[in-house]
C-alpha atoms as a PDB file:
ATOM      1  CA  UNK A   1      18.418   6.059 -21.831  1.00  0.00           C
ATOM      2  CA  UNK A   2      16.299   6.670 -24.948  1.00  0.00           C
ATOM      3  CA  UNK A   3      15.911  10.099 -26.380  1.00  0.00           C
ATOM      4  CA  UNK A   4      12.122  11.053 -24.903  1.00  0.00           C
ATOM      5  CA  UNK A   5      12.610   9.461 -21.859  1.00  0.00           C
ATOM      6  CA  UNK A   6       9.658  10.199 -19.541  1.00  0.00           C
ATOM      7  CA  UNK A   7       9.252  10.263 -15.878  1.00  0.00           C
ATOM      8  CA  UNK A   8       7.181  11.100 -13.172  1.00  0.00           C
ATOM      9  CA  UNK A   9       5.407  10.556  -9.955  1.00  0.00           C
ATOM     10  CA  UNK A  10       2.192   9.124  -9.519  1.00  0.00           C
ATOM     11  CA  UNK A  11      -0.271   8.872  -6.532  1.00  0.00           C
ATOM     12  CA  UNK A  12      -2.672   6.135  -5.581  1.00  0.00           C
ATOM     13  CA  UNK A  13      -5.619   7.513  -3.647  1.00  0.00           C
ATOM     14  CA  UNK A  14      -8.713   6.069  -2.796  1.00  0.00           C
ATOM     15  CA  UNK A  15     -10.628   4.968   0.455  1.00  0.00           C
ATOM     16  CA  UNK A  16     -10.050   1.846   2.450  1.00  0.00           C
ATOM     17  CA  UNK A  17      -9.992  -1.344   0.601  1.00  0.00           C
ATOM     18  CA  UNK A  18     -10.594  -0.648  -2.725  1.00  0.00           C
ATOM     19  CA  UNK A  19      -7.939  -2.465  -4.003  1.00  0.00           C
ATOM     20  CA  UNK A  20      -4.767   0.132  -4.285  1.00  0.00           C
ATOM     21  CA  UNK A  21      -1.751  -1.980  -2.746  1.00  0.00           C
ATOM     22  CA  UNK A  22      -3.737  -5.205  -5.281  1.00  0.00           C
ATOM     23  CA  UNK A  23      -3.355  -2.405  -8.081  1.00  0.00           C
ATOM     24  CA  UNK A  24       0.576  -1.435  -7.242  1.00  0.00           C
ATOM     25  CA  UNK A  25       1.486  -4.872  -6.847  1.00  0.00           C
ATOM     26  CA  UNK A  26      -0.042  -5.983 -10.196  1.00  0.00           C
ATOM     27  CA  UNK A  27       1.678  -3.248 -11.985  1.00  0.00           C
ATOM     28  CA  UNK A  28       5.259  -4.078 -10.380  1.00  0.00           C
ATOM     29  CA  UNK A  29       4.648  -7.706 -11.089  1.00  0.00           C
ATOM     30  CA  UNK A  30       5.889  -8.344  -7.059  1.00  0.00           C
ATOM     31  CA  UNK A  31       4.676  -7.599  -3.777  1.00  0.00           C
ATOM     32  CA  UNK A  32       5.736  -4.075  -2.546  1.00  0.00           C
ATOM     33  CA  UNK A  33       3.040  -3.419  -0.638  1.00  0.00           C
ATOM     34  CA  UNK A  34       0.772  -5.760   1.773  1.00  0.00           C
ATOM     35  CA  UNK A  35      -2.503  -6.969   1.048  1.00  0.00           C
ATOM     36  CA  UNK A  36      -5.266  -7.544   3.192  1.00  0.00           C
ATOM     37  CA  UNK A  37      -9.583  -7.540   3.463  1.00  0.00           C
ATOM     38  CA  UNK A  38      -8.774  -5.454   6.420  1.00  0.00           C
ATOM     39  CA  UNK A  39      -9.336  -1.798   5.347  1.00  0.00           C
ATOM     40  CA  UNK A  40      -6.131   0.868   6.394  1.00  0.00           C
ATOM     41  CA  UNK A  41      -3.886  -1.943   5.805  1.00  0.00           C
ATOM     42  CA  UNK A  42      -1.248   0.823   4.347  1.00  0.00           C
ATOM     43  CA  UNK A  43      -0.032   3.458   6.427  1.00  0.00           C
ATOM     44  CA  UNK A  44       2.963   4.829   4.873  1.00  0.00           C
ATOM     45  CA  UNK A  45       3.645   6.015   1.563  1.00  0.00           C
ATOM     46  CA  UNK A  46       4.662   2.658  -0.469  1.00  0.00           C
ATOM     47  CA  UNK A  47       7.326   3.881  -3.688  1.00  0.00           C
ATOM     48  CA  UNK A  48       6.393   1.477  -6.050  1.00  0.00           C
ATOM     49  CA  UNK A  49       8.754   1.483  -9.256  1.00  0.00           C
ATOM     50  CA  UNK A  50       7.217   0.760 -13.192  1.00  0.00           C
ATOM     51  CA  UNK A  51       9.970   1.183 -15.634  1.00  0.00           C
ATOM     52  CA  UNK A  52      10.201   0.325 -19.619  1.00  0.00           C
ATOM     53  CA  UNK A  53      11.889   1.421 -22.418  1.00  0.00           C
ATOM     54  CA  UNK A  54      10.310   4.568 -22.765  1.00  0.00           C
ATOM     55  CA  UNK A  55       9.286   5.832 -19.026  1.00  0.00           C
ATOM     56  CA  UNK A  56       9.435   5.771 -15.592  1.00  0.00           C
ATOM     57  CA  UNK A  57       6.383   5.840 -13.196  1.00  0.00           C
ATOM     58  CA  UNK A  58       7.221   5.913  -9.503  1.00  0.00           C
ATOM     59  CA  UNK A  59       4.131   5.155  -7.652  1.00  0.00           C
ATOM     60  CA  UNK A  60       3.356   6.240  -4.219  1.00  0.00           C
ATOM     61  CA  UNK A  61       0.381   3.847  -2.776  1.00  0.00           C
ATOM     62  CA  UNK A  62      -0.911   6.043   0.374  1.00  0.00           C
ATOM     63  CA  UNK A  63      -3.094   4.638   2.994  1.00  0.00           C
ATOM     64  CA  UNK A  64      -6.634   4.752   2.448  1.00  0.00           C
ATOM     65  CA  UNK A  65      -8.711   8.583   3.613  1.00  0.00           C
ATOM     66  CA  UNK A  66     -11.028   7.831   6.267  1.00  0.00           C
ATOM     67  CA  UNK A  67     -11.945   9.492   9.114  1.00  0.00           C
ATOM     68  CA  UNK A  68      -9.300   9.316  11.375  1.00  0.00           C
ATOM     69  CA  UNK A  69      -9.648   7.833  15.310  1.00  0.00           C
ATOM     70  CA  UNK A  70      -6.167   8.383  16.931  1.00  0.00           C
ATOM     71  CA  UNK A  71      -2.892   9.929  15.968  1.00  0.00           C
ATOM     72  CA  UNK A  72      -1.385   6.972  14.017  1.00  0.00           C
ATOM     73  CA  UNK A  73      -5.137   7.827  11.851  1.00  0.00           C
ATOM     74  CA  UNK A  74      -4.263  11.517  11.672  1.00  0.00           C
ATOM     75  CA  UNK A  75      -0.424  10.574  10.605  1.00  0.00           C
ATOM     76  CA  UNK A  76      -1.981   8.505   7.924  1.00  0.00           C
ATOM     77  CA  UNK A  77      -4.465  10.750   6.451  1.00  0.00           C
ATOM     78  CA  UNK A  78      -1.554  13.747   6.704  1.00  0.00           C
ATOM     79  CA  UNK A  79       0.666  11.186   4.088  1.00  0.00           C
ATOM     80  CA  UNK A  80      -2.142   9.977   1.939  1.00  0.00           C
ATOM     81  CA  UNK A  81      -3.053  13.847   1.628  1.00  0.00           C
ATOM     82  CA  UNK A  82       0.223  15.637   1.010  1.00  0.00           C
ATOM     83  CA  UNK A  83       1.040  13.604  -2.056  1.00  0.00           C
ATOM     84  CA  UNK A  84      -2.063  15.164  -4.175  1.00  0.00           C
ATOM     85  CA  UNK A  85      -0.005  18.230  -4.984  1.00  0.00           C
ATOM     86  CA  UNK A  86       3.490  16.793  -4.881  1.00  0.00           C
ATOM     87  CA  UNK A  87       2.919  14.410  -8.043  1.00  0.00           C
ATOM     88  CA  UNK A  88       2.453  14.415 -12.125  1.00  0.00           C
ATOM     89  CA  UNK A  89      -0.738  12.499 -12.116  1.00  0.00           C
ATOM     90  CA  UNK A  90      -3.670  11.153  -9.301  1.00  0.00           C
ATOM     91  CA  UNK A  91      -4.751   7.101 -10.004  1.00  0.00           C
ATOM     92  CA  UNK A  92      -8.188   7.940  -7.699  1.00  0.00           C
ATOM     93  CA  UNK A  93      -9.395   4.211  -7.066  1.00  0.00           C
ATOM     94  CA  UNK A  94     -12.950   3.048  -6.479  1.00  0.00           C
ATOM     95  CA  UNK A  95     -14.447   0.044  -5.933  1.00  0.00           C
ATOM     96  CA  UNK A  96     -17.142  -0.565  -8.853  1.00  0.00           C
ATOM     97  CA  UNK A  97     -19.108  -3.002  -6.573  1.00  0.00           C
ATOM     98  CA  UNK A  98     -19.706  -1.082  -3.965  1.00  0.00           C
ATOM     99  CA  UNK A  99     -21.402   2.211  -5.873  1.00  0.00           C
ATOM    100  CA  UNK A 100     -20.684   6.029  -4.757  1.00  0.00           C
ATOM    101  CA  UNK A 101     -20.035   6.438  -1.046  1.00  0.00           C
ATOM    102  CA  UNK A 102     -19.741   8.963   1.623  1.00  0.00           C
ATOM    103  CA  UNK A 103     -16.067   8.641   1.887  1.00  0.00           C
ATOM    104  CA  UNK A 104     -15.704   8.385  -2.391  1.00  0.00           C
ATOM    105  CA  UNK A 105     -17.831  11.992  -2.608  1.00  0.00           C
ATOM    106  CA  UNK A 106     -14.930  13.223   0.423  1.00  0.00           C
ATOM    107  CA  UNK A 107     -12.246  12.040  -1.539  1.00  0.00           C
ATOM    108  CA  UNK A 108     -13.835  14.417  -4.790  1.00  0.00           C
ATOM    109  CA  UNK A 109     -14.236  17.400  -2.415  1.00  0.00           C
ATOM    110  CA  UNK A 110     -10.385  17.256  -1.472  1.00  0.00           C
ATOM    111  CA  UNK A 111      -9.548  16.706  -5.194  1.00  0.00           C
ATOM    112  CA  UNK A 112     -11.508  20.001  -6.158  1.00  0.00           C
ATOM    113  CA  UNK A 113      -8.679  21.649  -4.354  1.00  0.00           C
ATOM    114  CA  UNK A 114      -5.875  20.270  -6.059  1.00  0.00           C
ATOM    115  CA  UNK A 115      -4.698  21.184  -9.669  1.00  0.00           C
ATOM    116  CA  UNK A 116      -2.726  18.242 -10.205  1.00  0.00           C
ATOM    117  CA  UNK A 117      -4.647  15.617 -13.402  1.00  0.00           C
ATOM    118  CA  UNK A 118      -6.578  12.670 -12.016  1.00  0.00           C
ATOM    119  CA  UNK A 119      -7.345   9.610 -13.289  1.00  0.00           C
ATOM    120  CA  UNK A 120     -10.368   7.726 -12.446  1.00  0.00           C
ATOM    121  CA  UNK A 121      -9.955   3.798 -12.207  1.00  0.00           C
ATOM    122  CA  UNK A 122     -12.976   1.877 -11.790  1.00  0.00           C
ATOM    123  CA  UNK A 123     -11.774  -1.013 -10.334  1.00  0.00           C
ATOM    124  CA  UNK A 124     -13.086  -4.469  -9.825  1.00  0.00           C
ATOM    125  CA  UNK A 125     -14.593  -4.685 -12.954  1.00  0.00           C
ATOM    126  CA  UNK A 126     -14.792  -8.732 -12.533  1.00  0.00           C
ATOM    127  CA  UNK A 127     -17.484  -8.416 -10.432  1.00  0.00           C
ATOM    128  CA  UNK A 128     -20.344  -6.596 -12.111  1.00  0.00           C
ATOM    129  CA  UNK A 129     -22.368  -6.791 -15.639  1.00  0.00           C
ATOM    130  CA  UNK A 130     -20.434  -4.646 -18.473  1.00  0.00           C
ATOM    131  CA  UNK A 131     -23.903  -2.840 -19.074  1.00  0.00           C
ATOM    132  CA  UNK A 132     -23.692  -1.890 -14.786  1.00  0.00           C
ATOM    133  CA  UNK A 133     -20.399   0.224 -15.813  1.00  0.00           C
ATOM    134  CA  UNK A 134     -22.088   3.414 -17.772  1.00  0.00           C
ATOM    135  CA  UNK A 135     -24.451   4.399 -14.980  1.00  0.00           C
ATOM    136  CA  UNK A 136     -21.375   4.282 -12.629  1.00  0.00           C
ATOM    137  CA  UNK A 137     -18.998   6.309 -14.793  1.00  0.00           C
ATOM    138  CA  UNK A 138     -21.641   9.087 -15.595  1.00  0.00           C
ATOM    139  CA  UNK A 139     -22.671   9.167 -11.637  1.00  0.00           C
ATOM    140  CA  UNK A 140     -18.896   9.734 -11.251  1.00  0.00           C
ATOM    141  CA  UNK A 141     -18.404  12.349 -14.201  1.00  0.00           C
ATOM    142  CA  UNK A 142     -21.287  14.532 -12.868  1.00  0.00           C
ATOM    143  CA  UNK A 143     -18.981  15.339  -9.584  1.00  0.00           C
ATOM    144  CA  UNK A 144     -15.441  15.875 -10.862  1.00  0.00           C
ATOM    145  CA  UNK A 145     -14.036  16.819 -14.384  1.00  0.00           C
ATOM    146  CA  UNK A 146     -11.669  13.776 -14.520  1.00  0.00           C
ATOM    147  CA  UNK A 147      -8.849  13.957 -17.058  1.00  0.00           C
ATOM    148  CA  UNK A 148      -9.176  10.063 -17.939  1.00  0.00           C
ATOM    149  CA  UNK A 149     -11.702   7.149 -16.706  1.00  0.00           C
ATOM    150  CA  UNK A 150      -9.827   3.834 -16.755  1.00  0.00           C
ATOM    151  CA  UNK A 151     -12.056   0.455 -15.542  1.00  0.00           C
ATOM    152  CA  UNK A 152      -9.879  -2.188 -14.612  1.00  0.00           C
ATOM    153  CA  UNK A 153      -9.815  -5.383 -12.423  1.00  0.00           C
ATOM    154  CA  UNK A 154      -6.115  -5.231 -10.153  1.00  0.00           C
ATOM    155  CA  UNK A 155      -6.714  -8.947  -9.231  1.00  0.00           C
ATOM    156  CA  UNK A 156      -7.213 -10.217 -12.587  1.00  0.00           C
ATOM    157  CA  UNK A 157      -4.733  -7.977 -14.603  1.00  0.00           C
ATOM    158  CA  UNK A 158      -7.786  -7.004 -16.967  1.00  0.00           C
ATOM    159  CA  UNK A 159      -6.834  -3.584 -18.433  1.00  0.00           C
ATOM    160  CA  UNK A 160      -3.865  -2.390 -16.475  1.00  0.00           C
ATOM    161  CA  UNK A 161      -1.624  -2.176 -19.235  1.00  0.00           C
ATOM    162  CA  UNK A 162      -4.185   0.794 -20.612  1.00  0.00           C
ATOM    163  CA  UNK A 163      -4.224   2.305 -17.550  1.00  0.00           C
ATOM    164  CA  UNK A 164      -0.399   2.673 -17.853  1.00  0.00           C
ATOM    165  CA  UNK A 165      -0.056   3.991 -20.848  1.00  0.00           C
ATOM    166  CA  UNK A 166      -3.163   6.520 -20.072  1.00  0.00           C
ATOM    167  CA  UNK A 167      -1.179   7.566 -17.002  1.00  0.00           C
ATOM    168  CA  UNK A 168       2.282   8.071 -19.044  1.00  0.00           C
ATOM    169  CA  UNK A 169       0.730  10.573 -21.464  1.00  0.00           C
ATOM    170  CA  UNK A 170       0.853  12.945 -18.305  1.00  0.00           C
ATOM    171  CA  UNK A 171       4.643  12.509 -17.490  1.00  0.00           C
ATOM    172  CA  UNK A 172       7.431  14.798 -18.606  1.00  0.00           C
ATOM    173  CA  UNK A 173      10.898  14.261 -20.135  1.00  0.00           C
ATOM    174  CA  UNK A 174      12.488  13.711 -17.174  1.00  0.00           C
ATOM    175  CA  UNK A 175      15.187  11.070 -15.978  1.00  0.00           C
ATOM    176  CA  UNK A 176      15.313   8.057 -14.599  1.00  0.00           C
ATOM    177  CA  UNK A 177      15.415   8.255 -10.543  1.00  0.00           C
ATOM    178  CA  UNK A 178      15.923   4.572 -10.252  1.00  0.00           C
ATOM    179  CA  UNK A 179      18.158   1.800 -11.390  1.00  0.00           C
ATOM    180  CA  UNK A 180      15.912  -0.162 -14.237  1.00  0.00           C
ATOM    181  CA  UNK A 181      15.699  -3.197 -12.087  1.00  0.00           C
ATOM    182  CA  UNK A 182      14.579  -1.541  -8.629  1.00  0.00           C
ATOM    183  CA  UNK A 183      10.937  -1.843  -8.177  1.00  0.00           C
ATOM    184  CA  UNK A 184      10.830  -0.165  -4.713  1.00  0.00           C
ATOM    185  CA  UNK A 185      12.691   2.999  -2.847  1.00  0.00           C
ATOM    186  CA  UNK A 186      11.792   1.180   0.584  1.00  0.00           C
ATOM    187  CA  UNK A 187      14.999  -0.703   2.379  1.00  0.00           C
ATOM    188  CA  UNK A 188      14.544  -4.458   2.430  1.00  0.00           C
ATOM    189  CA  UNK A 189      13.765  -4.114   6.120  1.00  0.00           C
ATOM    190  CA  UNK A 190      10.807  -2.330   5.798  1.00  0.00           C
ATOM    191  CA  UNK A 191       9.476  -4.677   3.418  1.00  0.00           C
ATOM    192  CA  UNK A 192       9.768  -7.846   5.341  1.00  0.00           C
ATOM    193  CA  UNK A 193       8.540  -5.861   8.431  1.00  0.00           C
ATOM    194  CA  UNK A 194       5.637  -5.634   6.270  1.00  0.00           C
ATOM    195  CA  UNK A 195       5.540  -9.080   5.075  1.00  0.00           C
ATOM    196  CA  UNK A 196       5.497  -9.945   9.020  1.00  0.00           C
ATOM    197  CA  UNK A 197       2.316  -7.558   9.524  1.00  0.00           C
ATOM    198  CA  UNK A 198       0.568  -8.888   6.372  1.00  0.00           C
ATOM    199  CA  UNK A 199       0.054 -12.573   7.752  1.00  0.00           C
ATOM    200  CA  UNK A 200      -1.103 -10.891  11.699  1.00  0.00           C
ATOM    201  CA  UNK A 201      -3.562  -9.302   9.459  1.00  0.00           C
ATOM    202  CA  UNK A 202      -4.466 -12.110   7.461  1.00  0.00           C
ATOM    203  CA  UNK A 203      -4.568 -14.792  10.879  1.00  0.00           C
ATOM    204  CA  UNK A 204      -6.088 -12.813  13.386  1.00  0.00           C
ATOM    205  CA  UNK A 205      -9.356 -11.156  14.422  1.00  0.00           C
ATOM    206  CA  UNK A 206     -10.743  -8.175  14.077  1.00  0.00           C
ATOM    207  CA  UNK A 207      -9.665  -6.677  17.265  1.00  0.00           C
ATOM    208  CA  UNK A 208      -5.568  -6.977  16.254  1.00  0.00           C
ATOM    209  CA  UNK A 209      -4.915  -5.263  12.962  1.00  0.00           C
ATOM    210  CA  UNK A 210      -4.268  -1.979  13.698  1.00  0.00           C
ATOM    211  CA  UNK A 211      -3.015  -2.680  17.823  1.00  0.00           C
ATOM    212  CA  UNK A 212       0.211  -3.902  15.908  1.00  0.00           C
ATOM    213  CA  UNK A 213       3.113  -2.741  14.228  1.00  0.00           C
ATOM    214  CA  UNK A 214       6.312  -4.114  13.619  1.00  0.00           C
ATOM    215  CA  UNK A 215      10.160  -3.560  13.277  1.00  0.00           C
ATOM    216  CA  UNK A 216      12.925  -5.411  12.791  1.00  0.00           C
ATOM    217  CA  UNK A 217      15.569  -4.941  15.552  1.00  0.00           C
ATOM    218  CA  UNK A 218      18.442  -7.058  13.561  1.00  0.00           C
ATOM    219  CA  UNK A 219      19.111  -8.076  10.024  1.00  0.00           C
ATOM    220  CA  UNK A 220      22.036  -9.615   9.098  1.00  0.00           C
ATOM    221  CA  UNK A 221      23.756 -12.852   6.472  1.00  0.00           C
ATOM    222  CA  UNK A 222      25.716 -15.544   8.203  1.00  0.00           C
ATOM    223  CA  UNK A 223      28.444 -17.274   6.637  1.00  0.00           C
ATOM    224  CA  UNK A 224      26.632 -19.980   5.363  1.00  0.00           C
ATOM    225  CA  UNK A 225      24.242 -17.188   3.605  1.00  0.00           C
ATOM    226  CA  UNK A 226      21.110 -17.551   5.838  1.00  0.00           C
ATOM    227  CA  UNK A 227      19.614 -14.185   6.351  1.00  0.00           C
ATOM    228  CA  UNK A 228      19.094 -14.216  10.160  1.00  0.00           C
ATOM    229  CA  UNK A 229      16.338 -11.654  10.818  1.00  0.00           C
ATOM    230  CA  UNK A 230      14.822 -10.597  14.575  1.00  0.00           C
ATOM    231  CA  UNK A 231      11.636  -8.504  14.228  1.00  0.00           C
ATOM    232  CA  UNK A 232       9.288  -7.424  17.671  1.00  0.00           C
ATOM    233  CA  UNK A 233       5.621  -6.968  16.940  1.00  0.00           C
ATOM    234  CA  UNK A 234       4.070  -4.662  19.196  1.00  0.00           C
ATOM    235  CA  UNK A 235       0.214  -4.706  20.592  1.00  0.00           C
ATOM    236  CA  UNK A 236      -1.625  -2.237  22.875  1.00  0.00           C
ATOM    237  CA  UNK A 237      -2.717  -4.857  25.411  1.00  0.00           C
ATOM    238  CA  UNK A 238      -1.978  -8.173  27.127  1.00  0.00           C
ATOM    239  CA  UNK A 239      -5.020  -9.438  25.672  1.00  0.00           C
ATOM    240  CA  UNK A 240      -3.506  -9.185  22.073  1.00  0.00           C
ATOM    241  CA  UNK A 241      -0.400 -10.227  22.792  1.00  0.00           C
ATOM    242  CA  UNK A 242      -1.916 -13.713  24.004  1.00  0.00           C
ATOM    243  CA  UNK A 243      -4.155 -13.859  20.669  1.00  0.00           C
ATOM    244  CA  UNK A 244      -0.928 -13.379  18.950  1.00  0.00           C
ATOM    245  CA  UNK A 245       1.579 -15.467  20.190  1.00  0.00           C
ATOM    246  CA  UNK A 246      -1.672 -18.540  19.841  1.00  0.00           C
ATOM    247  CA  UNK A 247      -2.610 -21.756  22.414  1.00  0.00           C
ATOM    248  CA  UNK A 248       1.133 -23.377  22.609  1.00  0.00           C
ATOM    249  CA  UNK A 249       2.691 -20.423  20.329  1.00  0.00           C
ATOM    250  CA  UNK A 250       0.753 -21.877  16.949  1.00  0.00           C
ATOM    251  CA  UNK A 251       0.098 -18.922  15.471  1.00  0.00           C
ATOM    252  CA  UNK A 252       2.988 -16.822  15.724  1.00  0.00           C
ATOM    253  CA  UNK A 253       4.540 -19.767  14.588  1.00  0.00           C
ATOM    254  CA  UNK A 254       2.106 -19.907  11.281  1.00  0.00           C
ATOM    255  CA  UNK A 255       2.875 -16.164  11.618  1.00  0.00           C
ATOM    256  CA  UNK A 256       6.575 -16.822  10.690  1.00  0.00           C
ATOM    257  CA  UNK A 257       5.982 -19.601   8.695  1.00  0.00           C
ATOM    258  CA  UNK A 258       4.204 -18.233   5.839  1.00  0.00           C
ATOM    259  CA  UNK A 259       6.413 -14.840   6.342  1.00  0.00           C
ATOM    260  CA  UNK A 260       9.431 -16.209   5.889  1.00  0.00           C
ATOM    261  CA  UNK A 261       7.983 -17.736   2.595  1.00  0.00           C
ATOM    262  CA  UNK A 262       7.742 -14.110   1.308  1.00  0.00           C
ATOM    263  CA  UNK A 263      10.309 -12.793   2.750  1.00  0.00           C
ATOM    264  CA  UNK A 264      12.906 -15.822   1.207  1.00  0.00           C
ATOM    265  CA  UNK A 265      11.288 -14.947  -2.089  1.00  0.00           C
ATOM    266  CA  UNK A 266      12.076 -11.508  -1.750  1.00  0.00           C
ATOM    267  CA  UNK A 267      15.511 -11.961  -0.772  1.00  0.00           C
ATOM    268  CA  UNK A 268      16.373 -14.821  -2.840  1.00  0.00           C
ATOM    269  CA  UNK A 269      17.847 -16.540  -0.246  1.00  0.00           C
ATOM    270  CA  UNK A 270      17.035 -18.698   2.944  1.00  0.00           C
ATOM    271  CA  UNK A 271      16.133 -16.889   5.864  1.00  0.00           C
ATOM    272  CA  UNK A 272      16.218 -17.570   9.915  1.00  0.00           C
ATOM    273  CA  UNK A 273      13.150 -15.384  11.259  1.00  0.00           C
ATOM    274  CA  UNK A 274      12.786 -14.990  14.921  1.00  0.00           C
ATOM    275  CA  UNK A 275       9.597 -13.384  16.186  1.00  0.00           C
ATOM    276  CA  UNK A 276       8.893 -11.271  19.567  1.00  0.00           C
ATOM    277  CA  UNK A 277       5.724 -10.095  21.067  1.00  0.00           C
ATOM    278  CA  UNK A 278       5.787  -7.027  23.243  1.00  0.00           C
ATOM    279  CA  UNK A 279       2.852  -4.879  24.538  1.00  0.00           C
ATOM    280  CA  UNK A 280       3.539  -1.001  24.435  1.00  0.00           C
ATOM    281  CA  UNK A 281      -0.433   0.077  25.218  1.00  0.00           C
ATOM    282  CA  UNK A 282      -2.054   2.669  23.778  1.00  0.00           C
ATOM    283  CA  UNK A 283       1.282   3.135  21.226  1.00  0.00           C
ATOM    284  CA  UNK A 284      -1.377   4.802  18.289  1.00  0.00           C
ATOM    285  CA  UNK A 285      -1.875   7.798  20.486  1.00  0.00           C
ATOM    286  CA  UNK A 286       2.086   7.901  21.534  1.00  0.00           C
ATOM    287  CA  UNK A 287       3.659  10.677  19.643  1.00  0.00           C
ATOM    288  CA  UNK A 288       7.103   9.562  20.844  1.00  0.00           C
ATOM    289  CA  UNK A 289       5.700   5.842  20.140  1.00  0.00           C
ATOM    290  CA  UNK A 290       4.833   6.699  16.580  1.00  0.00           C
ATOM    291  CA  UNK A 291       7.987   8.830  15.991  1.00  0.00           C
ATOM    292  CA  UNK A 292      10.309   5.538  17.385  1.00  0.00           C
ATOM    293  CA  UNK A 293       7.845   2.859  14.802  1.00  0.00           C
ATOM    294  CA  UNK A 294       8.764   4.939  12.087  1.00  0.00           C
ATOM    295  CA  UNK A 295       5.761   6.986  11.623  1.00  0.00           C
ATOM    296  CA  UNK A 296       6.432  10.715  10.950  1.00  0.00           C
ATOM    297  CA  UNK A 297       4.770  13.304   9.119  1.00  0.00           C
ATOM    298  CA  UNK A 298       7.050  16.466   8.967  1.00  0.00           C
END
């Protein structure tokens, strides 16, 4: 490790849909984290890991801060919250197209109690006039004291290499928490339970996304080096689990189709996926529910 190493930990904030799991992906040059036009897609903390020569950044992509509605909302807005004072540096995300909202002004409020340096990234600068960007950057500079203003476009790449090397001025000399080639603390599991959720969100309507979650019950290689994965995805009602599963099982089995895709490229190897349907109703507002799915906020 080179003599100045720096490392550090870096949180992704932002409200719904702004583009924060497009941003993390981008920078770790794979999908960690799912994508979606769904907002409060992400609802754990994603580690996404950036490493060169010179630094580490371990990036934490938190679900979006909204207001929540049950206790999976409350869970989410506890994680995407208790990372502001726990990191180096704050990547606060907005979405350039959409101008100063209710929930962006929120967002400001809750910074003004945090000492920790944040950075503000204008982001989906593809999508409005370069003379548009000034009035939205001093709008944004009269409410906070932000240490750096970064406009960048996650989909397109356009600037993201700036933004990283803006955000590594506020690391320390620190060491290198992860193997050079790992680009995410989650187990592979988690991931392709992701992967799983990503296409539900992207195939179904608006009433499904978040009525599911999903876990995989078994993961393991046969001899012949086929991953043979078994993952249950869970709805609140009957309904859902018909819209799921499709007329004839179609969608499910598009479901699996285009996850095992991802998942094969993320494993680098073939892969048997086996989905299940199951309804556990009203699991959001299940503490016990929440704590089995994996989502705890201690």
């Amino acid at each position: 490790m080179a003599k100045g190493f720096k490392s550090g930990f870096v949180s992704i904030i932002g409200r719904p849909n702004v583009g924060k799991s497009t941003l993390l992906n981008r920078v770790i040059g794979q999908k960690v984290a799912i994508m979606s036009d769904k907002p409060q897609t992400t609802r754990n903390k994603i580690h996404g890991v950036y490493t060169t020569d010179k630094s580490q950044i371990v990036f934490l992509d938190t679900p979006g801060i909204h207001k929540p509605q049950s206790k999976l909302g409350n869970y989410m807005m506890k994680v995407a919250e208790s990372t502001l004072n726990e990191v180096d540096a704050i990547l606060f995300l907005v979405d350039v197209s959409e101008g100063i909202g209710g929930g962006d002004r929120y967002i400001i409020e809750r910074l003004k109690t945090v000492k920790t340096p944040v950075i503000l990234v204008l982001n989906k600068i593809d999508t409005v006039k370069p003379d548009d960007l000034l009035p939205i950057i001093v709008q944004y500079k009269d409410l906070y004291n932000f240490a750096e203003i970064v406009p960048v476009s996650a989909k397109q790449g356009n600037n993201v290499n700036v933004l990283l090397e803006q955000t590594e001025k506020y690391l320390n000399e620190g060491p290198m928490y992860y193997p050079a080639d790992q680009v995410t603390d989650h187990p592979e599991q988690f991931v392709c339970a992701e992967l799983v959720r990503e296409k539900i969100l992207q195939l179904t309507r608006e009433e499904i996304p978040h009525s599911i979650a999903v876990t995989i019950e078994q993961m393991k290689v046969e001899e012949n080096g086929v991953v043979h994965i078994s993952a249950v995805i869970f709805v609140e009602r009957d309904s859902q689990k018909g819209i799921v599963i499709g007329k004839n099982g179609a969608l499910l089995k598009e479901i699996g189709r285009l996850a095992r895709m991802d998942i094969e490229r993320l494993l680098g190897s073939k892969c048997f996926l086996e989905l299940w349907v199951k309804v556990k109703k009203d699991w959001r507002n299940q503490d016990r529910v929440l704590k089995d799915l994996g989502f705890r906020h201690d």
